[in-house]
N, C-alpha and C. Protein backbone atom coordinates (compact mmCIF):
# COMPACT_ATOMS: atom_id res chain seq x y z
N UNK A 1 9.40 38.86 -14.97
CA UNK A 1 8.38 37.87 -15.25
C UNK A 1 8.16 37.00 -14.01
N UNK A 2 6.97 36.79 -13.72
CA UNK A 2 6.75 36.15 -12.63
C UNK A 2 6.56 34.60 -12.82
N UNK A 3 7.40 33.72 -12.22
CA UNK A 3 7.48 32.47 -12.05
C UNK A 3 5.77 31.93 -11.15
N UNK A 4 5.38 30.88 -11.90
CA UNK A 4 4.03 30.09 -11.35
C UNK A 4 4.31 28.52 -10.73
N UNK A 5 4.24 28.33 -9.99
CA UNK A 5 4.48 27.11 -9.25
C UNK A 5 3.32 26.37 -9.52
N UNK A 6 3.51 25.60 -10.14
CA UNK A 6 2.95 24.15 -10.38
C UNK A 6 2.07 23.70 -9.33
N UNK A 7 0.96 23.24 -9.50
CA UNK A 7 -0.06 22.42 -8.40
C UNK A 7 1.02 21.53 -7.24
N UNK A 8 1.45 20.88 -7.68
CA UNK A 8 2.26 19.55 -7.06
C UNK A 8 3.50 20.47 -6.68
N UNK A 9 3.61 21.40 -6.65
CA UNK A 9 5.02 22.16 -5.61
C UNK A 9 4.25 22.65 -4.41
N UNK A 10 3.24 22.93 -4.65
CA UNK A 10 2.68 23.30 -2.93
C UNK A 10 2.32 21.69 -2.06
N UNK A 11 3.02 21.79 -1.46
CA UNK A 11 2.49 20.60 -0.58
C UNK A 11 3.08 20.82 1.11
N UNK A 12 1.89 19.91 1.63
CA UNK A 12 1.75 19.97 3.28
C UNK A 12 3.48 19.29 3.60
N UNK A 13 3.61 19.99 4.56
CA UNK A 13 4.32 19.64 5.48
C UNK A 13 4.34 18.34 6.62
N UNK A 14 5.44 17.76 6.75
CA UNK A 14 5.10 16.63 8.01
C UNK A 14 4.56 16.66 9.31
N UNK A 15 4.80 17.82 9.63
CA UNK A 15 3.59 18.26 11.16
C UNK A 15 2.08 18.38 10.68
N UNK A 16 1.45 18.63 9.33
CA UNK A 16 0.66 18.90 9.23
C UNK A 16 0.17 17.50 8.69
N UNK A 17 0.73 16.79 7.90
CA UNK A 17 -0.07 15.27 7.97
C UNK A 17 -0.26 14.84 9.10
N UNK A 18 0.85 14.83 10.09
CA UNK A 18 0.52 14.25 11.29
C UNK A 18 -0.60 14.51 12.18
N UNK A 19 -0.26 15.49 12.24
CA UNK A 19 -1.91 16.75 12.81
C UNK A 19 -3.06 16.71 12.66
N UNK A 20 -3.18 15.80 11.07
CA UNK A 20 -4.02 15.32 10.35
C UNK A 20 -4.68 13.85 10.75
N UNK A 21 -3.68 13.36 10.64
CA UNK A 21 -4.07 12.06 11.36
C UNK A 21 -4.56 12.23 12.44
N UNK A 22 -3.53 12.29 13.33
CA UNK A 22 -4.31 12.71 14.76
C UNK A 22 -5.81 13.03 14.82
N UNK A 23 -6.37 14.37 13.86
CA UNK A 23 -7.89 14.50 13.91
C UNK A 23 -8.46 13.32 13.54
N UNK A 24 -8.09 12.04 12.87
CA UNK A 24 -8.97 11.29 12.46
C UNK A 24 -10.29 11.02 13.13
N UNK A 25 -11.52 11.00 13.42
CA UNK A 25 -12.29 10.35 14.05
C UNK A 25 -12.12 8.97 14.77
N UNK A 26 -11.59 8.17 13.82
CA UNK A 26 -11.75 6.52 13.93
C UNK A 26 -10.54 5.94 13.05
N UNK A 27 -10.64 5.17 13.56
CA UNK A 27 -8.99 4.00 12.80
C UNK A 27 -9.91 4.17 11.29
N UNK A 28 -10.46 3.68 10.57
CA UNK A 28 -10.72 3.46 8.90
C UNK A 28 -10.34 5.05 8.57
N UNK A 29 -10.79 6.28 9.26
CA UNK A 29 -10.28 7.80 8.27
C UNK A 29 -8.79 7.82 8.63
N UNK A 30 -8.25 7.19 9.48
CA UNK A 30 -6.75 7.24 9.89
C UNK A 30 -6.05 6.69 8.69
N UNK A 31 -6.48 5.32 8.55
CA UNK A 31 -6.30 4.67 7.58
C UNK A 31 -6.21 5.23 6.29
N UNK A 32 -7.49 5.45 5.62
CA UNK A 32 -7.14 6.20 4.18
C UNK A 32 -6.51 7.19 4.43
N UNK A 33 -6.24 8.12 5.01
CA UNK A 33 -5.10 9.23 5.15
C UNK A 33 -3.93 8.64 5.01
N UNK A 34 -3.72 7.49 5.35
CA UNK A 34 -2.15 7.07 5.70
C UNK A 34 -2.09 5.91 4.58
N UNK A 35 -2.73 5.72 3.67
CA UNK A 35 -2.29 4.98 2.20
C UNK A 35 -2.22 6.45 1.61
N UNK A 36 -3.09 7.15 1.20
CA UNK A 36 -2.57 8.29 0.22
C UNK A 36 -1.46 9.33 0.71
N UNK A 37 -0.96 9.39 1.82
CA UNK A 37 0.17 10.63 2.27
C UNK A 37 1.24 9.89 2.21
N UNK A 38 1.21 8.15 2.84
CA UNK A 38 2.47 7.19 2.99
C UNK A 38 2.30 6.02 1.78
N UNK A 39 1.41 6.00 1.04
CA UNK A 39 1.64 4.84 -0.49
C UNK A 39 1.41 5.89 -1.38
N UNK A 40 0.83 7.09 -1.78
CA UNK A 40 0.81 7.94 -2.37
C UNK A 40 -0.53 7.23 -3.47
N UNK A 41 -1.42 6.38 -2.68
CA UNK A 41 -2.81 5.89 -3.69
C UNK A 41 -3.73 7.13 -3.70
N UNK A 42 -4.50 7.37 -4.97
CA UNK A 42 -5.36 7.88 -5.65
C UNK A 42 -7.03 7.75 -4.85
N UNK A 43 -7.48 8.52 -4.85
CA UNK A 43 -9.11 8.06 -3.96
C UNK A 43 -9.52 6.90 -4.39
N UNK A 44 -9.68 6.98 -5.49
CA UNK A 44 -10.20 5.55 -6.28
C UNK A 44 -9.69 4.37 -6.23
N UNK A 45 -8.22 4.89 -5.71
CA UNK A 45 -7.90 2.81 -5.68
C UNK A 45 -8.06 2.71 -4.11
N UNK A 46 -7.65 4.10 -3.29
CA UNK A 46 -8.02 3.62 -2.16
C UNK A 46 -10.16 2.87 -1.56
N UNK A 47 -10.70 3.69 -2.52
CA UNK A 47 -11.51 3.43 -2.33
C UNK A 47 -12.23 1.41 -2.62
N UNK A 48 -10.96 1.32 -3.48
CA UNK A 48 -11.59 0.34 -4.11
C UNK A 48 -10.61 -0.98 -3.82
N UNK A 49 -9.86 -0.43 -3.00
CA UNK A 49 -8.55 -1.86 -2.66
C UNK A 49 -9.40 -2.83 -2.03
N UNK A 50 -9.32 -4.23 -2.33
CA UNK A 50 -9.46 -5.16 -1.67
C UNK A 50 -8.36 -6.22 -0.64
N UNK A 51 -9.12 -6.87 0.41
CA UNK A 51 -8.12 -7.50 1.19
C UNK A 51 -7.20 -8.26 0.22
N UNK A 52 -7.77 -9.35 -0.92
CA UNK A 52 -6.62 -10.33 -1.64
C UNK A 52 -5.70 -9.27 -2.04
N UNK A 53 -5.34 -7.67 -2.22
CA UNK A 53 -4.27 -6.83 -2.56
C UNK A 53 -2.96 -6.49 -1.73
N UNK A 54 -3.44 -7.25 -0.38
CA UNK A 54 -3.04 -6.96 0.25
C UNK A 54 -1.64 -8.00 0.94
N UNK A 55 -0.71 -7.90 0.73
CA UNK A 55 0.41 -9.01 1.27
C UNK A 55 1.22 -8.46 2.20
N UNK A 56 0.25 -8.93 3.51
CA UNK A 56 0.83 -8.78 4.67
C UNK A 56 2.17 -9.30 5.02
N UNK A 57 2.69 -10.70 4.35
CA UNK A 57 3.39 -10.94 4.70
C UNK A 57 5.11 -10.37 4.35
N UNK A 58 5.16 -9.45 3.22
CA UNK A 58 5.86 -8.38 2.25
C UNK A 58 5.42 -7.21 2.71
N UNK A 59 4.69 -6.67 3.51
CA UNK A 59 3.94 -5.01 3.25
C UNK A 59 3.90 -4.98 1.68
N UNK A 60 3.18 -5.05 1.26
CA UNK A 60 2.81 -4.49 -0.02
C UNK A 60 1.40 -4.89 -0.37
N UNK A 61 1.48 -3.54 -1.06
CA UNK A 61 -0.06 -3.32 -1.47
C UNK A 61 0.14 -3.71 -3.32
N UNK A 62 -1.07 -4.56 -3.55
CA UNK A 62 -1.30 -4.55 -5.10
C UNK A 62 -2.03 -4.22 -5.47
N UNK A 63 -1.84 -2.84 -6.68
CA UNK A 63 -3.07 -1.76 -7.14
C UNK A 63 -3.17 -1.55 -8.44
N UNK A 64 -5.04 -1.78 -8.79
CA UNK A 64 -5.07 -1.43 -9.76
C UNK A 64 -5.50 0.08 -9.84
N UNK A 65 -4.44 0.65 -10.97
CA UNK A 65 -4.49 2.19 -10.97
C UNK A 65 -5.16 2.62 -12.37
N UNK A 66 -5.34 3.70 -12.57
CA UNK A 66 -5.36 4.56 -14.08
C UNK A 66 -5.16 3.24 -14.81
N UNK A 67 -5.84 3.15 -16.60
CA UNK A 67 -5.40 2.81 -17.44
C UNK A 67 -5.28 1.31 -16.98
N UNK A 68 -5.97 0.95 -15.60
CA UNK A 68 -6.06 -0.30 -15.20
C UNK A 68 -4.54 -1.51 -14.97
N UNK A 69 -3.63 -0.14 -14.90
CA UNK A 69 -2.17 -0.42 -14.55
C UNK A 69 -1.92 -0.85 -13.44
N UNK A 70 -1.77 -2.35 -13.13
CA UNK A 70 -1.17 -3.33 -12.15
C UNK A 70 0.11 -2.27 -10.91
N UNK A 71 0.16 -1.80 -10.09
CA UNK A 71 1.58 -1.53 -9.77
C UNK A 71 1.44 -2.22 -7.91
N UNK A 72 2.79 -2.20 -7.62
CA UNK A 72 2.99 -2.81 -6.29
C UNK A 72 4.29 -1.63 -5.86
N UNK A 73 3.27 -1.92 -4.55
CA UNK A 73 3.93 -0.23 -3.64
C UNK A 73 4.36 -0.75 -2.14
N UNK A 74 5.44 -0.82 -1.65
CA UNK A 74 6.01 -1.02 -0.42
C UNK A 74 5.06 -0.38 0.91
N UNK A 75 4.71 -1.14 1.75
CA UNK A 75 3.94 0.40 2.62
C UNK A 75 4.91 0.19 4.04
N UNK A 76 4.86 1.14 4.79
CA UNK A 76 5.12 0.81 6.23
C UNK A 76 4.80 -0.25 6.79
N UNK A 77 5.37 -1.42 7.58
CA UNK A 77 5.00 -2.34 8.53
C UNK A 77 3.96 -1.64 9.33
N UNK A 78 3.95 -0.57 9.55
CA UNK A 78 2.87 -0.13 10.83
C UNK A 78 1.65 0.25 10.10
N UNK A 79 1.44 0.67 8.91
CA UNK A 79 0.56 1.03 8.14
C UNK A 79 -0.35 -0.80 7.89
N UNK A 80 0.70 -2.08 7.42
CA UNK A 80 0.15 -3.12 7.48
C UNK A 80 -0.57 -3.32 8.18
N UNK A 81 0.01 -2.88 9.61
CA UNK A 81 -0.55 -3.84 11.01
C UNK A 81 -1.77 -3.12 11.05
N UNK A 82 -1.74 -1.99 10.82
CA UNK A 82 -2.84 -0.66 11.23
C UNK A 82 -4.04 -1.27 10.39
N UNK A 83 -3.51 -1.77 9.28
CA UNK A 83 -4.60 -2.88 8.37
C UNK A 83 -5.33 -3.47 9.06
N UNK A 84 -4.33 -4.97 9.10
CA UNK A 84 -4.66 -6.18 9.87
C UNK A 84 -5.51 -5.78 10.97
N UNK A 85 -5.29 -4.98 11.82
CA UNK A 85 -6.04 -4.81 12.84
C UNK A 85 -7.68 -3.71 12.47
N UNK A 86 -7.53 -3.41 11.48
CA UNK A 86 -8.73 -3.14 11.07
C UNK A 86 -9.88 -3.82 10.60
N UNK A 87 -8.96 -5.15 9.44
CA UNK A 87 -9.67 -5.51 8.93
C UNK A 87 -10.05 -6.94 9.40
N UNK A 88 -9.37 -7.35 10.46
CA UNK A 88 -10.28 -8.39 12.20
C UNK A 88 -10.12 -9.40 10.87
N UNK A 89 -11.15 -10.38 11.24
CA UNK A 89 -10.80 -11.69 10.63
C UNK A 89 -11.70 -11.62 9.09
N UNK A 90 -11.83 -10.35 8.71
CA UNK A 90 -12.00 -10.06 7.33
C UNK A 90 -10.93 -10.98 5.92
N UNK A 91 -11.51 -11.87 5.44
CA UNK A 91 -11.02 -12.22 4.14
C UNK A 91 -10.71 -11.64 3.15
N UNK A 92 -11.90 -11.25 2.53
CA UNK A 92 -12.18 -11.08 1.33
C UNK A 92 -13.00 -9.40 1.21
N UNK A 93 -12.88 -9.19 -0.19
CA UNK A 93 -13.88 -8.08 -0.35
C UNK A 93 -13.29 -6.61 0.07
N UNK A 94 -13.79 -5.34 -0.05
CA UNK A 94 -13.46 -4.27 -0.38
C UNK A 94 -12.83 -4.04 1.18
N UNK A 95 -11.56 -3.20 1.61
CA UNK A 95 -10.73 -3.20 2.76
C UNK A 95 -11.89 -2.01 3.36
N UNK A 96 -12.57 -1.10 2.51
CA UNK A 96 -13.24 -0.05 3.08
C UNK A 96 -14.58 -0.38 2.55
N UNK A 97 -15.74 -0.96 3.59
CA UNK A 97 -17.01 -0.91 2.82
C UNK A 97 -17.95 -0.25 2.96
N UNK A 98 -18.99 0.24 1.97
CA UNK A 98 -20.30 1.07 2.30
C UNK A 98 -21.11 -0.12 2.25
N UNK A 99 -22.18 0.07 3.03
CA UNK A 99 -23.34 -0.68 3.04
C UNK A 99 -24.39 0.22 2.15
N UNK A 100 -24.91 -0.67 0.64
CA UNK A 100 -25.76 -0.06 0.14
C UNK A 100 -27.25 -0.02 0.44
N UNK A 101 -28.15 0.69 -0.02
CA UNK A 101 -29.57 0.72 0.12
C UNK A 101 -29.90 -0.82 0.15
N UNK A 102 -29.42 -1.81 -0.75
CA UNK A 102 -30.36 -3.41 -0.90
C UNK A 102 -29.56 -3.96 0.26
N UNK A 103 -28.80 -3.35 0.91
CA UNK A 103 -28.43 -4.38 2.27
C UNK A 103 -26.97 -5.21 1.54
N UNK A 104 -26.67 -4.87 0.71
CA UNK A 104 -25.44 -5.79 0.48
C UNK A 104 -23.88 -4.86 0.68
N UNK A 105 -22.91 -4.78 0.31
CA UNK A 105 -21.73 -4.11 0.58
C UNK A 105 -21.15 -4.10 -0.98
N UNK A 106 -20.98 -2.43 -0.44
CA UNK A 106 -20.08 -2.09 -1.87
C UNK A 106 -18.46 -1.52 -1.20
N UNK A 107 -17.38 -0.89 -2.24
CA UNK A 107 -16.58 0.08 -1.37
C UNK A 107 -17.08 1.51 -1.35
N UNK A 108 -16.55 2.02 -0.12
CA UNK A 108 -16.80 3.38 0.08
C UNK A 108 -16.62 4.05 -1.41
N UNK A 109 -17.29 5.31 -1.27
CA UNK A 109 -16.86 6.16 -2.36
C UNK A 109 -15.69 7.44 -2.51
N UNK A 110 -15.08 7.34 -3.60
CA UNK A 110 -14.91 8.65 -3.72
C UNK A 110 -15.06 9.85 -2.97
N UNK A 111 -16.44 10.28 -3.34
CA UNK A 111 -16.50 11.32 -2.41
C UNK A 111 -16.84 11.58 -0.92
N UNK A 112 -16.57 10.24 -0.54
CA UNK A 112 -16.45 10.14 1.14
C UNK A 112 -15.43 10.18 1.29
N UNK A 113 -14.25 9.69 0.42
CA UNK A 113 -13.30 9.90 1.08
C UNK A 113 -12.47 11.42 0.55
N UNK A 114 -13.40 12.36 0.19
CA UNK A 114 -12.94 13.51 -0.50
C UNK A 114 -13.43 13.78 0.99
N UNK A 115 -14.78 14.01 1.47
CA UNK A 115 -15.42 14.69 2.11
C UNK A 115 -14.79 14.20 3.72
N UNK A 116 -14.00 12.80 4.25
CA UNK A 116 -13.12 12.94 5.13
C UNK A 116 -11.81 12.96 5.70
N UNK A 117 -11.46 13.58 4.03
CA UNK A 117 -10.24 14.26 4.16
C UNK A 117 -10.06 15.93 4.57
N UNK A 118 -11.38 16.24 4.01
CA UNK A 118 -11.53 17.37 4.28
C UNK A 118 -12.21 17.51 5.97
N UNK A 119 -13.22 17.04 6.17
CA UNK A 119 -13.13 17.33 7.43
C UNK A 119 -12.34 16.99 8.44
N UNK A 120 -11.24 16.13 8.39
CA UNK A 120 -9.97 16.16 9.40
C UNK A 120 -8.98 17.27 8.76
N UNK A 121 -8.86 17.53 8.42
CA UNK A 121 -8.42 19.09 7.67
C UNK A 121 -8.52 20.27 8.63
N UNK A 122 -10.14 20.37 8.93
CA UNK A 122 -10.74 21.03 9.00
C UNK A 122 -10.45 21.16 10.86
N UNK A 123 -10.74 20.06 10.70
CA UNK A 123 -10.82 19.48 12.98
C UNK A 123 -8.94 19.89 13.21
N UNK A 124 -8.34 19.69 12.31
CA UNK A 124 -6.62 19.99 12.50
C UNK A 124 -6.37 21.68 11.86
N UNK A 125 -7.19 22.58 11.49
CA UNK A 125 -6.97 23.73 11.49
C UNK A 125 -6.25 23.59 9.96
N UNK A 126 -5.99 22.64 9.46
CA UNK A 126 -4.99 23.16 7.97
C UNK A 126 -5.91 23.24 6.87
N UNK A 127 -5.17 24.14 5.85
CA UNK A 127 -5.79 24.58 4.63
C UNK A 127 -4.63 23.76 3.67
N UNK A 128 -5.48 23.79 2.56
CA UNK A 128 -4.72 23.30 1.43
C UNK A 128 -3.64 24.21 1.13
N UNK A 129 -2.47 23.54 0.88
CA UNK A 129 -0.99 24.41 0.54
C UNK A 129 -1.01 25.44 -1.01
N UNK A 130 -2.11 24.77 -1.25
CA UNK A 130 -2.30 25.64 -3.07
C UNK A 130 -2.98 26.32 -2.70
N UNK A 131 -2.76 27.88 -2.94
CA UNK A 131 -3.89 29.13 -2.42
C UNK A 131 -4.84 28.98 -3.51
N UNK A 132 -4.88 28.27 -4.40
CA UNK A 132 -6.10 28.17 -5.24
C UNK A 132 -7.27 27.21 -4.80
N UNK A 133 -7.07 26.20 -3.64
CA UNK A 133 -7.97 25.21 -3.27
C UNK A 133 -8.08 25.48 -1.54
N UNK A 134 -9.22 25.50 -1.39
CA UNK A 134 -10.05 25.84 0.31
C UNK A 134 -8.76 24.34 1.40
N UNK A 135 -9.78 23.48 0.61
CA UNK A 135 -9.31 22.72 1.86
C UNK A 135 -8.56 21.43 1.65
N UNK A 136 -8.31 20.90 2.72
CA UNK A 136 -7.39 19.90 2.02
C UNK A 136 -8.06 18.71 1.50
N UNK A 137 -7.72 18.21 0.29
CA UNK A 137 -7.92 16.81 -1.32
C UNK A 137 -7.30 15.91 -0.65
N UNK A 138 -7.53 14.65 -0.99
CA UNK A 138 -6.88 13.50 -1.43
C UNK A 138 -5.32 13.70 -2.09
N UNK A 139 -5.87 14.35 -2.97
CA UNK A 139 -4.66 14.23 -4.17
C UNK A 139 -3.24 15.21 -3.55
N UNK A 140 -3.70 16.01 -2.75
CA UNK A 140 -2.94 17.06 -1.50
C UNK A 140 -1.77 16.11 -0.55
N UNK A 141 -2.37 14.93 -0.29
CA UNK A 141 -1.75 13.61 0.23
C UNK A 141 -0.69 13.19 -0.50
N UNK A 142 -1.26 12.56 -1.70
CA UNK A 142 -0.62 12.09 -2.74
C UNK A 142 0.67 12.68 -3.05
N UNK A 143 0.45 14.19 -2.96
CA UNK A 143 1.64 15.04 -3.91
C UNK A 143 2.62 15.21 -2.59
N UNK A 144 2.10 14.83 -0.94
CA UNK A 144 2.74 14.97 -0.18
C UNK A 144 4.00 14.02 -0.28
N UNK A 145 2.88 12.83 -0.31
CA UNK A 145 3.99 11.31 -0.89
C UNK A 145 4.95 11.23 -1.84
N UNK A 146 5.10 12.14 -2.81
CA UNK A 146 5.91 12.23 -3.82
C UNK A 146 6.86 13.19 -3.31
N UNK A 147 6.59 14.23 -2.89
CA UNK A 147 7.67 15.57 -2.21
C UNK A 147 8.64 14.95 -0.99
N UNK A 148 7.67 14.15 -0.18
CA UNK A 148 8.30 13.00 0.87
C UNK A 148 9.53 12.30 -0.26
N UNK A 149 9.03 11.76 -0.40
CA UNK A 149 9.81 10.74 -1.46
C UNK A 149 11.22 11.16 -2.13
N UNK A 150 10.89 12.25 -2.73
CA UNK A 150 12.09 13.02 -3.24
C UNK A 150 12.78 13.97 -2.48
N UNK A 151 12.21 13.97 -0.89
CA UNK A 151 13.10 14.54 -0.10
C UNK A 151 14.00 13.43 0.90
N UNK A 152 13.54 12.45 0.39
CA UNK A 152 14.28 11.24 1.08
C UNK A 152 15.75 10.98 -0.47
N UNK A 153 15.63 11.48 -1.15
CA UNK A 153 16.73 11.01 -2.32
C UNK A 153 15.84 9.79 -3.13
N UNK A 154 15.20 9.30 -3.13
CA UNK A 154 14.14 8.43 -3.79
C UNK A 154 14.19 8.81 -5.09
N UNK A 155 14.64 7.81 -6.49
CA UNK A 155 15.53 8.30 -7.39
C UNK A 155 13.90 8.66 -8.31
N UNK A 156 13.48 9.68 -8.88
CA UNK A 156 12.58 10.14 -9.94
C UNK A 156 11.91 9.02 -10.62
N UNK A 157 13.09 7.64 -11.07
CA UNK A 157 11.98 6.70 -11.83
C UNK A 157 11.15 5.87 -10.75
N UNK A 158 12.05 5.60 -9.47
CA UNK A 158 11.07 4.84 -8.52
C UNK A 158 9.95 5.52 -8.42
N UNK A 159 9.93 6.61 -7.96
CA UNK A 159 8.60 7.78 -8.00
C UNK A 159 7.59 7.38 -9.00
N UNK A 160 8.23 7.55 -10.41
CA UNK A 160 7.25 7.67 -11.53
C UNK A 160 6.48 6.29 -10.95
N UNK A 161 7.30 4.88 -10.81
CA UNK A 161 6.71 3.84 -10.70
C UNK A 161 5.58 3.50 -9.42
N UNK A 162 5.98 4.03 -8.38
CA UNK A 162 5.15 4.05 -7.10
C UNK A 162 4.04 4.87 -7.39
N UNK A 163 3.93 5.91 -8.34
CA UNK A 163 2.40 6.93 -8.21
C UNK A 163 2.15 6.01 -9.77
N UNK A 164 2.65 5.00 -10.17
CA UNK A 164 2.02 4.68 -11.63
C UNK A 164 2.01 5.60 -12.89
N UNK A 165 2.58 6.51 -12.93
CA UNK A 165 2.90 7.50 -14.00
C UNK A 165 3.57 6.66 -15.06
N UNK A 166 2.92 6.94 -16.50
CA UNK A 166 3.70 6.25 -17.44
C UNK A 166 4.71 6.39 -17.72
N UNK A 167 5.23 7.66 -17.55
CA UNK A 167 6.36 7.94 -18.39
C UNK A 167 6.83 9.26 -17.26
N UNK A 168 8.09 8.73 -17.05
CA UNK A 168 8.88 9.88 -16.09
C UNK A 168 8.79 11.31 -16.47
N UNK A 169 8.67 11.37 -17.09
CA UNK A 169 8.23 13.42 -17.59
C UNK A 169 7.26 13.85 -17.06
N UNK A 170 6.18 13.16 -16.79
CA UNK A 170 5.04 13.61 -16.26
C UNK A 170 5.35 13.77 -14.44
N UNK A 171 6.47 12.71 -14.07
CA UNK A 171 6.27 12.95 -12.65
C UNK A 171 7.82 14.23 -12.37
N UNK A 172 8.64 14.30 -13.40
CA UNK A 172 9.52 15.57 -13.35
C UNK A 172 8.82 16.33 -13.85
N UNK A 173 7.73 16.29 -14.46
CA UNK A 173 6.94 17.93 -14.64
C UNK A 173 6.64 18.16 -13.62
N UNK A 174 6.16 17.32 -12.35
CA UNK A 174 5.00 17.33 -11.53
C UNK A 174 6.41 18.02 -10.02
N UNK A 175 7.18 16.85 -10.22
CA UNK A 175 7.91 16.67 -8.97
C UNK A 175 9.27 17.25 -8.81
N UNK A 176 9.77 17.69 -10.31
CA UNK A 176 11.21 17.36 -10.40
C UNK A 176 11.82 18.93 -9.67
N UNK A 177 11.06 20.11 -9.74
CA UNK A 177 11.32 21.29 -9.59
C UNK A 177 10.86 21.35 -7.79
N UNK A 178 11.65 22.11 -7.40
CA UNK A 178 11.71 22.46 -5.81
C UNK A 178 10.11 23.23 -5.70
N UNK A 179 9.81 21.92 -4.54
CA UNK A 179 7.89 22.85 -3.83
C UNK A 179 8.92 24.32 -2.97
N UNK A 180 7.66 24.71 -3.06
CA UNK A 180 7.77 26.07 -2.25
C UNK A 180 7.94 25.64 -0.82
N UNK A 181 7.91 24.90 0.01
CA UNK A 181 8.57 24.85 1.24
C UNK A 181 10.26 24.46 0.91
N UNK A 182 10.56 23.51 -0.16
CA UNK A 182 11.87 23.43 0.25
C UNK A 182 12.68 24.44 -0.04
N UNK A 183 11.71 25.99 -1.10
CA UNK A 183 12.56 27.30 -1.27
C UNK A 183 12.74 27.89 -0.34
N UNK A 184 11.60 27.92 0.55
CA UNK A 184 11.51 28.84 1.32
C UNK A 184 12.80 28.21 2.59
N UNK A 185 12.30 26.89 2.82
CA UNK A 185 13.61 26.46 3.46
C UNK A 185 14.62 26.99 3.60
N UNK A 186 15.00 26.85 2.43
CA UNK A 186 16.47 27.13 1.71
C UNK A 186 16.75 28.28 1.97
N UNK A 187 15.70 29.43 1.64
CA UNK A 187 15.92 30.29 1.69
C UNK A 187 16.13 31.11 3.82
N UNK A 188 15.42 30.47 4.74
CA UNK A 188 15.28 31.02 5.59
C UNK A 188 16.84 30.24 6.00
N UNK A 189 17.29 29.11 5.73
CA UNK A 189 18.62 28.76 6.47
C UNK A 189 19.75 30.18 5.83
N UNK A 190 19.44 30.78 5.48
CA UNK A 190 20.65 31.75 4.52
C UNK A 190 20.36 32.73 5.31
N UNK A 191 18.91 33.18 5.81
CA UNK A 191 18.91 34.04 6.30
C UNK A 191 18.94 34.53 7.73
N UNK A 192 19.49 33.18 8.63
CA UNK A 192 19.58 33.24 10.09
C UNK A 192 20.94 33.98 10.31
């Protein structure tokens, strides 16, 4: 019987986020790459974080997620600064903005930030780790952040709590079983 690996067991590797970044165009696509691969946020909250979420003086980000669930996520000091220095003497209002048709400011969307994840993907040569999806998602990030996470020893409920999952089953359905790089790992150290 053939074993099926779960969506969330294929995930990118750390040369290949990096690789990723690197293609960014500009500090703001650097940026959302590096909340969803290193805070493990969702398009939508990245899309929609505002500066007051932001407590520079803690690194931490405050997000509203799914189900309009409050959670607070540790980020890198360098990910902060990478902020701060983005967002110049910006107050208030969406950390990523589109300028709409009436001239006023909304946040970016969704599918901009689908569409420049994929094209630094694309400029860095990588494909999505799931042979069922072309190129690389958002959510490809995300599941990176969690595989990160649990390859650091990062105990399953912190996990559940950092991606906002209600209930830990959903992120041991998701997370708890070995991705296919750490088999293959495993498997190539046996075989040197």
């Amino acid at each position: 019987m053939k074993r099926q690996l779960k969506a969330g067991q294929y995930c990118l590797k750390d040369k290949q986020v990096q690789k990723l970044m690197d293609k960014c165009l500009n500090i703001r696509d650097r940026l959302l790459i590096e909340l969803m691969a290193f805070a493990g946020l969702r398009r939508g909250e990245v899309a929609t974080l505002e500066v007051k979420d932001i407590d520079f003086k803690n690194n931490v980000l405050h997000v509203l997620g799914k189900g309009e669930k409050l959670r607070t996520i540790p980020i890198k000091p360098e990910i902060a600064q990478n902020l701060s220095f983005w967002l110049g003497n910006q107050k208030k209002g969406y950390v990523f903005q589109a300028k709409r048709k009436d001239s006023q400011y909304s946040h970016i969307g969704p599918d901009s930030i689908n569409d420049i994840t994929e094209a630094a993907g694309i400029r860095a040569n990588i494909k999505n780790p799931n042979p069922k999806l072309k190129s690389i998602n958002p959510h490809s990030l995300r599941h990176y952040y969690a595989r990160w996470l649990k390859s650091k020893n990062v105990r399953i409920e912190t996990i559940a709590a950092l991606l906002g999952h209600n209930d830990v089953k959903t992120t041991l359905n998701e997370y708890g079983n070995q991705s296919l790089n750490e088999i293959q790992e495993e498997l190539e150290n046996i075989w040197l």
